[in-house]
Structures are given as C-alpha cells and as structure tokens.
C-alpha atoms as a PDB file:
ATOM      1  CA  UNK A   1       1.458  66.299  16.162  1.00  0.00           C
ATOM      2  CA  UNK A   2       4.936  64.948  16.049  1.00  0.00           C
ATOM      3  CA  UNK A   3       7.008  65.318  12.691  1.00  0.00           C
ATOM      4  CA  UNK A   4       9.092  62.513  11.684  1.00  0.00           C
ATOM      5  CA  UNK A   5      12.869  62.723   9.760  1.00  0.00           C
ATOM      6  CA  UNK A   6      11.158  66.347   8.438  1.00  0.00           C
ATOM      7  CA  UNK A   7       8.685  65.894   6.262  1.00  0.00           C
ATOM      8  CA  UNK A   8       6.343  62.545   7.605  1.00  0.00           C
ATOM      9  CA  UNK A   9       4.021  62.171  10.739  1.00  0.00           C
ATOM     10  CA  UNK A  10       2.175  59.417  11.955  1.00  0.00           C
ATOM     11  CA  UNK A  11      -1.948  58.705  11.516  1.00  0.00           C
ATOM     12  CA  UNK A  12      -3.148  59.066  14.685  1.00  0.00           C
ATOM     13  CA  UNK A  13      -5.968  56.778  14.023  1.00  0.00           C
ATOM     14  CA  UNK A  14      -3.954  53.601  12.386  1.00  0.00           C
ATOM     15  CA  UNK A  15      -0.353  54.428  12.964  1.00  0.00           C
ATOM     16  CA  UNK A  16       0.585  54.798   8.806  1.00  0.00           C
ATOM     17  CA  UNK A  17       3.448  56.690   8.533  1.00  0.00           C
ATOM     18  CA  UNK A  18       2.674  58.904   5.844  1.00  0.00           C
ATOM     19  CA  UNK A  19       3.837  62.557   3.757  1.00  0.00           C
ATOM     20  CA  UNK A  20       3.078  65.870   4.889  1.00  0.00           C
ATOM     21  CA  UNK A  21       2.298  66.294   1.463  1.00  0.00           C
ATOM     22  CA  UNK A  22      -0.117  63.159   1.749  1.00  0.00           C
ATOM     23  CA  UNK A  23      -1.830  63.929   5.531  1.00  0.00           C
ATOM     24  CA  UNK A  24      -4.576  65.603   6.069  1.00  0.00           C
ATOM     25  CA  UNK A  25      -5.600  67.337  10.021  1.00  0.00           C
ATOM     26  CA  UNK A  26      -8.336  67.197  11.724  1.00  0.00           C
ATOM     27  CA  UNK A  27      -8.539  70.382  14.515  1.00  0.00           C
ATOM     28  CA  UNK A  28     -11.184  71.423  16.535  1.00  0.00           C
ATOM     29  CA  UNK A  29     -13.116  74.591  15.459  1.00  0.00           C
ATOM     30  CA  UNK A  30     -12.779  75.880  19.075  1.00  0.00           C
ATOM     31  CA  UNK A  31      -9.287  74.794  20.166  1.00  0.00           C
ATOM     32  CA  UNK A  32      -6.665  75.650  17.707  1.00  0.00           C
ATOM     33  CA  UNK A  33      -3.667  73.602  19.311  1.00  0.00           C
ATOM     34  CA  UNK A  34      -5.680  70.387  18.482  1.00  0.00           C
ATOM     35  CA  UNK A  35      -4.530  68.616  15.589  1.00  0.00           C
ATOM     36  CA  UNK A  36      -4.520  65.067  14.681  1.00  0.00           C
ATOM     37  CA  UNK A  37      -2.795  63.822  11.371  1.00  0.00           C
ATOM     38  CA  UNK A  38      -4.765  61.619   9.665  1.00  0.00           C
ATOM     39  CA  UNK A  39      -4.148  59.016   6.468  1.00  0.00           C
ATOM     40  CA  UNK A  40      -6.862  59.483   3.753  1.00  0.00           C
ATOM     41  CA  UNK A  41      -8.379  55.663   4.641  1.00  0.00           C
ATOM     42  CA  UNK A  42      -9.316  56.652   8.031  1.00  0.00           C
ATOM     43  CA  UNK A  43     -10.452  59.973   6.749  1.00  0.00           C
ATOM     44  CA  UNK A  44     -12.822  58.212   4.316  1.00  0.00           C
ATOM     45  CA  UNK A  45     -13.744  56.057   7.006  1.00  0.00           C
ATOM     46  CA  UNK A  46     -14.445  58.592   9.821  1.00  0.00           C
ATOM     47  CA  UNK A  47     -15.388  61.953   7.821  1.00  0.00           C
ATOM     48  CA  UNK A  48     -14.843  65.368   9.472  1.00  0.00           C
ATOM     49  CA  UNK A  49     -17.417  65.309  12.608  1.00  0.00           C
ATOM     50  CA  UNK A  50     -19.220  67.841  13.789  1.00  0.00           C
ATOM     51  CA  UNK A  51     -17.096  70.471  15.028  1.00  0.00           C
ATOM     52  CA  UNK A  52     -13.792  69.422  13.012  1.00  0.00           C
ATOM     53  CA  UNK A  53     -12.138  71.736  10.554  1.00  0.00           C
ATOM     54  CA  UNK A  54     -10.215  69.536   8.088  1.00  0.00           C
ATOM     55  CA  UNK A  55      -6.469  70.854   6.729  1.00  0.00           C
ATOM     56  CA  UNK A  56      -5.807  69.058   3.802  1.00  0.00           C
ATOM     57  CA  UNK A  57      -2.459  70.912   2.896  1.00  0.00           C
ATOM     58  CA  UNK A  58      -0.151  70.994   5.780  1.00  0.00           C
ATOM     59  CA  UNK A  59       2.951  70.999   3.700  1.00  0.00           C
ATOM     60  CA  UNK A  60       4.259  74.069   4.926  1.00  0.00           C
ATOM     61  CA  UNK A  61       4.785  71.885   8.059  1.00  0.00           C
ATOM     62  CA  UNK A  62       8.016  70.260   6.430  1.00  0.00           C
ATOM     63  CA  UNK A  63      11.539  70.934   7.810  1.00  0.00           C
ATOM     64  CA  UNK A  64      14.101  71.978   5.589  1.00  0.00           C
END
C-alpha cells in the first residue's frame, strides 16, 4: 500500500484516490503484510470475503 502526498492512497480496486481517514483495508487473516486500500463503493460492492479482516481506521497511517 503506497501513501500519496501523506495522508491519501489509492483504491486498489477502482483507482479513487481517497483519505486515510476515508479508506478502509482489506488484509488477509493469515498474512499480515497484505493490505489493499479500498474506497467504501467497492467495499459495498465486494464485502469482506472469507478470510479478510477489514481495517476501517488506518489513520494512524498519515505522515506528518
């Protein structure tokens, strides 16, 4: 997961540029360096699947 100008990252599923304050991540239970930013369309439309934690507060991610 790359972090734009400090505080934004991409969706990884429609390319939204969005907050850290705004994105949510999707990790695998079983691999902890797995994390894909996601917008909260594409999160409606593909849920957490089965063996997916969801992070919905990654704003301790932001640069200061």
């Amino acid at each position: 997961m790359e972090i734009i100008d400090g505080e934004n990252v991409e969706c990884s599923r429609c390319d939204e540029l969005i907050s850290l304050d705004d994105a949510n991540v999707l990790g695998k239970a079983n691999n902890r360096t797995y994390a894909k930013p996601v917008c909260d369309g594409c999160l409606k439309n593909i849920g957490v699947p089965q063996g997916y934690e969801l992070e919905r507060d990654v704003s301790y991610l932001k640069e200061s």
